[in-house]
C-alpha atoms as a PDB file:
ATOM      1  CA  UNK A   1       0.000   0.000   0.000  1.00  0.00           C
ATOM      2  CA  UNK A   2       1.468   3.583  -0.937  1.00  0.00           C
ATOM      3  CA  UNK A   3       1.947   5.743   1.643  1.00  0.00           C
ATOM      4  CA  UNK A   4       0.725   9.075   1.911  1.00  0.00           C
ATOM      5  CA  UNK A   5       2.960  11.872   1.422  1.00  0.00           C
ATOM      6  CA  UNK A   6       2.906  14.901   3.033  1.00  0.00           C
ATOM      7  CA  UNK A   7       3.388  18.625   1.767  1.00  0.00           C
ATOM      8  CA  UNK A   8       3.506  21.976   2.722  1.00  0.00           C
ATOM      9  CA  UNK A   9       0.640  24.477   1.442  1.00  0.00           C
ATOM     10  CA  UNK A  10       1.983  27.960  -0.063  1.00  0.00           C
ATOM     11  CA  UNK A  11      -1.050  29.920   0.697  1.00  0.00           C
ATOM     12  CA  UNK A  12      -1.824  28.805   4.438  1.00  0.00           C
ATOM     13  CA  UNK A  13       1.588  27.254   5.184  1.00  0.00           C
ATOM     14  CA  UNK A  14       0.104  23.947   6.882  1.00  0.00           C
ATOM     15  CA  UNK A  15       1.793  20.585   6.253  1.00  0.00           C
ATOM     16  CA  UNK A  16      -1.004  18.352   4.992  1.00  0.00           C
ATOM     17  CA  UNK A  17      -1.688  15.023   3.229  1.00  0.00           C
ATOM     18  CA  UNK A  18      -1.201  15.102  -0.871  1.00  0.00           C
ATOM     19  CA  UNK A  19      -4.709  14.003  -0.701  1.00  0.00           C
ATOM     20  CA  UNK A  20      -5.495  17.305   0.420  1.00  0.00           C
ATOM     21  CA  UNK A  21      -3.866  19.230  -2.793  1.00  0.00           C
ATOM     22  CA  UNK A  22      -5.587  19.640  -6.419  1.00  0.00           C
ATOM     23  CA  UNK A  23      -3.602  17.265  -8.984  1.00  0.00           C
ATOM     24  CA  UNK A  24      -1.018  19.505 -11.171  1.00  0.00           C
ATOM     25  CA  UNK A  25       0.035  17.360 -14.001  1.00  0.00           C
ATOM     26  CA  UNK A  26       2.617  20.003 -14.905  1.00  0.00           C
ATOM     27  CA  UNK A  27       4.340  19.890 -11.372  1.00  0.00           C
ATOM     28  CA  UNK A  28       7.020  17.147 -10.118  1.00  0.00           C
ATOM     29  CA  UNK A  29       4.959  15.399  -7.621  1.00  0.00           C
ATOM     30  CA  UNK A  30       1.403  15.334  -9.951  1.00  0.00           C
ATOM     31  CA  UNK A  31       0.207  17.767  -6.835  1.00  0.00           C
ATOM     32  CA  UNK A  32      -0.308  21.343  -6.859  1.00  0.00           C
ATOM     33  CA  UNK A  33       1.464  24.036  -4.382  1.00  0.00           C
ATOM     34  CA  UNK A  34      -1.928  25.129  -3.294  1.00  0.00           C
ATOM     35  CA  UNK A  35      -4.377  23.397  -0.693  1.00  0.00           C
ATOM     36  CA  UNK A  36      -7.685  22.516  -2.320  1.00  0.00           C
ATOM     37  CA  UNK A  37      -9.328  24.841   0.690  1.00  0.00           C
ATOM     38  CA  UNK A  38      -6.885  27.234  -0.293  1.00  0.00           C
ATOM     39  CA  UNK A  39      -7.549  26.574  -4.134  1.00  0.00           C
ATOM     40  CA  UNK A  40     -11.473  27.255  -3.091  1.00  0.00           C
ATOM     41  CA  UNK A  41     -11.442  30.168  -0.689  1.00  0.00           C
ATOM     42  CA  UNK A  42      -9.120  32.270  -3.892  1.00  0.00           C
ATOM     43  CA  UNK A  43     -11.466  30.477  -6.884  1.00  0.00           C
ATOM     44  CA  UNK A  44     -14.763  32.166  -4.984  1.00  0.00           C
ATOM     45  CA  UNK A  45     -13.030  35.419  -4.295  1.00  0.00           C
ATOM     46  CA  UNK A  46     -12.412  35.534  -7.884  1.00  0.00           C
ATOM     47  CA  UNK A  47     -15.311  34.714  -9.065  1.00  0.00           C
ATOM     48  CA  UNK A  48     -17.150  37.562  -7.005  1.00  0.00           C
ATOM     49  CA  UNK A  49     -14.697  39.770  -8.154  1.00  0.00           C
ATOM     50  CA  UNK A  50     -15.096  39.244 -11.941  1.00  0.00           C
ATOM     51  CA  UNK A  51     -19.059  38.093 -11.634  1.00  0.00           C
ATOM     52  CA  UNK A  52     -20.321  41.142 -14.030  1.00  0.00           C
ATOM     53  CA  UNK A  53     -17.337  40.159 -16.666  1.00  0.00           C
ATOM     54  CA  UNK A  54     -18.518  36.399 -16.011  1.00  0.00           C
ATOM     55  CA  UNK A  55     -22.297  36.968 -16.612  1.00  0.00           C
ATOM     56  CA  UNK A  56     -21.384  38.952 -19.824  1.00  0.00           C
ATOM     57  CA  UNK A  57     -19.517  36.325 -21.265  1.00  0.00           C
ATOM     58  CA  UNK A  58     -22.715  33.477 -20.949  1.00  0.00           C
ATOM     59  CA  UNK A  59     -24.871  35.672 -22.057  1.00  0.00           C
ATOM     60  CA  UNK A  60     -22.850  36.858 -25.569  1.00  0.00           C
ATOM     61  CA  UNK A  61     -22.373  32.493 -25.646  1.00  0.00           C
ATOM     62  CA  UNK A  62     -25.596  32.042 -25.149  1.00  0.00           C
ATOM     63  CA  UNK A  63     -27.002  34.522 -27.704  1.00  0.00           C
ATOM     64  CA  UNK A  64     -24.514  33.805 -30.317  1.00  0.00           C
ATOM     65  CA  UNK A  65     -25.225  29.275 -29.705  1.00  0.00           C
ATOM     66  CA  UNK A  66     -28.491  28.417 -27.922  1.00  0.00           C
ATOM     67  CA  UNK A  67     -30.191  31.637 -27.989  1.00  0.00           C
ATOM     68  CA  UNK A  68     -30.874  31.488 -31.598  1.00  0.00           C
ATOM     69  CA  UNK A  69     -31.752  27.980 -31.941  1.00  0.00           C
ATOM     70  CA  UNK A  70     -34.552  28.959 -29.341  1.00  0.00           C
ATOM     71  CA  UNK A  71     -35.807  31.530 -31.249  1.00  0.00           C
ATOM     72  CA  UNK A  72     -35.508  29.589 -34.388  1.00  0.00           C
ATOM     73  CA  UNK A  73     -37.893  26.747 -32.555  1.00  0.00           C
ATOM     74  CA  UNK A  74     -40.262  29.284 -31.120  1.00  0.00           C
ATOM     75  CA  UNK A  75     -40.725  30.855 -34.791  1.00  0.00           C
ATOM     76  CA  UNK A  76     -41.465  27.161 -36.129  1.00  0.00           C
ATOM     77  CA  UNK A  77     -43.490  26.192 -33.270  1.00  0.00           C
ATOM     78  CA  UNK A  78     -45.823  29.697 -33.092  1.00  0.00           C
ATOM     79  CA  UNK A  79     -45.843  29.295 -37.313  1.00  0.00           C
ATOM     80  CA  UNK A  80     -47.259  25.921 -36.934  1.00  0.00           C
ATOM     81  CA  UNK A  81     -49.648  25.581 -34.355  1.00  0.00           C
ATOM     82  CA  UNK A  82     -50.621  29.505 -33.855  1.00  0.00           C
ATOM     83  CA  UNK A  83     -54.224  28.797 -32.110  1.00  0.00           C
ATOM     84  CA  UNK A  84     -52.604  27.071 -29.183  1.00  0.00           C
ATOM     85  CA  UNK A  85     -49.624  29.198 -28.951  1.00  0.00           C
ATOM     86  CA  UNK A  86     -51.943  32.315 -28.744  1.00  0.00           C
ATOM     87  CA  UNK A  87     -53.729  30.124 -25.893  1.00  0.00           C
ATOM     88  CA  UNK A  88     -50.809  29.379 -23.860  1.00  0.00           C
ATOM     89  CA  UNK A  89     -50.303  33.212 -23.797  1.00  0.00           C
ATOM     90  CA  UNK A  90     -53.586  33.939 -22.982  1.00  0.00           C
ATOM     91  CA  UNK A  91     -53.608  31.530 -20.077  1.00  0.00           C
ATOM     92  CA  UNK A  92     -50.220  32.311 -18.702  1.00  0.00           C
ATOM     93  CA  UNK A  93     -51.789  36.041 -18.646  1.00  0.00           C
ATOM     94  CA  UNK A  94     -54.911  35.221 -16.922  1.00  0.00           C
ATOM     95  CA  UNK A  95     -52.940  33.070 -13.909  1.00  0.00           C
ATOM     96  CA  UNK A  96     -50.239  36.451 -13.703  1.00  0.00           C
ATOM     97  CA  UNK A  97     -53.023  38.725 -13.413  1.00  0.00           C
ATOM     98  CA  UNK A  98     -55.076  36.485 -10.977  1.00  0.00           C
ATOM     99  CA  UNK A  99     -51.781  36.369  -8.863  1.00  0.00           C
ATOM    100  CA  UNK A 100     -51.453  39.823  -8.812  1.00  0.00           C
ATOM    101  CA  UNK A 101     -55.139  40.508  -7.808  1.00  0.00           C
ATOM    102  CA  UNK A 102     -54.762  38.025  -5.292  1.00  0.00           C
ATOM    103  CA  UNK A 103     -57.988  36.150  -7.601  1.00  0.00           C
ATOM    104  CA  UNK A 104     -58.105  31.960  -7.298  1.00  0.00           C
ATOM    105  CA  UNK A 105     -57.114  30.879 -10.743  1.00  0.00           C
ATOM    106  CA  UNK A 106     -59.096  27.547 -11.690  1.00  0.00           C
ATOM    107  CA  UNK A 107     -56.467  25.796 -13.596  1.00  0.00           C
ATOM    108  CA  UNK A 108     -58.355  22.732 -14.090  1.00  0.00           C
ATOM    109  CA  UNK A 109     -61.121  24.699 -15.951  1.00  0.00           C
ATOM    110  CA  UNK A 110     -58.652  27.190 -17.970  1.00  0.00           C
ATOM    111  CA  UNK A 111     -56.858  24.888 -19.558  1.00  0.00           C
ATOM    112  CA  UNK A 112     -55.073  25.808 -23.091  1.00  0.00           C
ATOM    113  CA  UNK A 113     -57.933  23.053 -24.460  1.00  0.00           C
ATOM    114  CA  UNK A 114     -60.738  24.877 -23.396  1.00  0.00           C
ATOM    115  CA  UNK A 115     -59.461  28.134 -24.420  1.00  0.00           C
ATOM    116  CA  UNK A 116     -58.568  26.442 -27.993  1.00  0.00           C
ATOM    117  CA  UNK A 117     -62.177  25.578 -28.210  1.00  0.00           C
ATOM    118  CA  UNK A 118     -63.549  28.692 -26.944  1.00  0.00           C
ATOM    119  CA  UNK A 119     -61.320  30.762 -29.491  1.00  0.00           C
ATOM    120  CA  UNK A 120     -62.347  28.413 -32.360  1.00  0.00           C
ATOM    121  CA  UNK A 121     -66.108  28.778 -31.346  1.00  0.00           C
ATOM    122  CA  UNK A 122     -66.222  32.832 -31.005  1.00  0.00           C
ATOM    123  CA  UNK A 123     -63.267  34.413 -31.489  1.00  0.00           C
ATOM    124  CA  UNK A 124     -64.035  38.091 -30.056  1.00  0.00           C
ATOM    125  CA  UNK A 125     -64.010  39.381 -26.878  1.00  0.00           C
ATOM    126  CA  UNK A 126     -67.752  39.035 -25.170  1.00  0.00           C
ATOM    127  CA  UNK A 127     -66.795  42.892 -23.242  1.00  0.00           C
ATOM    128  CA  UNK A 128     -65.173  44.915 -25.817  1.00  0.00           C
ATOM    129  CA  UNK A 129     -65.610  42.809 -29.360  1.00  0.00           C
ATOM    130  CA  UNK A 130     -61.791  42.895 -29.627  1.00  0.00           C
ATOM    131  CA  UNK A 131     -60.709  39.456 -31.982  1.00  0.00           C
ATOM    132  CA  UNK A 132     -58.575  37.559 -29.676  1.00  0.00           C
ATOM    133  CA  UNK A 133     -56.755  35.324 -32.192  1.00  0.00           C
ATOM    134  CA  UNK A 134     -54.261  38.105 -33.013  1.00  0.00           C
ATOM    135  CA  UNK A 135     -51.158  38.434 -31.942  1.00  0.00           C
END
């Protein structure tokens, strides 16, 4: 059985198992000079630090990558079935606003089915005589 070799930490100076370092492929021993609580106390400092820089970075990734293959979908999805897109956004309204108002929303009896049928059946508003099928 290999024994376990100790080493000295150049951040907190305490003598500690190798077990207790990151592995450093680059250095002599395959261990790093720094103590993984060492390692994780600097990494979290940093990362407060440089959080706005970090946050900017996703979110120009994500835009440039995923972002636009959402969009693409959404496009495709709201060009093919428009009815119960509209629906899903009239439904998602109706539960906000009932949240806000402090209203019980019935979500067994609004579902985006009913409101399909509803929509198909008379497609105005019964108040105002607004169409609701538009965008």
């Amino acid at each position: 059985m290999k024994e376990k070799l100790k080493k000295k930490c150049n951040k907190c100076g305490k003598i500690l198992d190798e077990t207790c370092f990151v592995k450093h492929k680059q250095s002599k021993n395959g261990y790093s000079n720094i103590c993984k609580k060492c390692k994780n106390i600097y990494l979290k400092k940093w990362k407060q630090e440089h959080s706005q820089e970090l946050s900017d970075k996703r979110r120009k990734r994500y835009a440039e990558t995923y972002g636009q293959e959402v969009k693409k979908r959404e496009a495709e999805r709201k060009a093919k079935y428009p009815l119960k897109v509209r629906c899903q956004l009239l439904r998602s309204g109706m539960r906000d606003r009932a949240r806000i108002k402090n209203i019980e929303f019935d979500a067994d009896f609004f579902t985006v089915a009913y409101l399909m049928k509803r929509l198909e059946d008379n497609n105005t508003c019964e108040c105002c005589n607004k169409k609701l099928n538009e965008v």
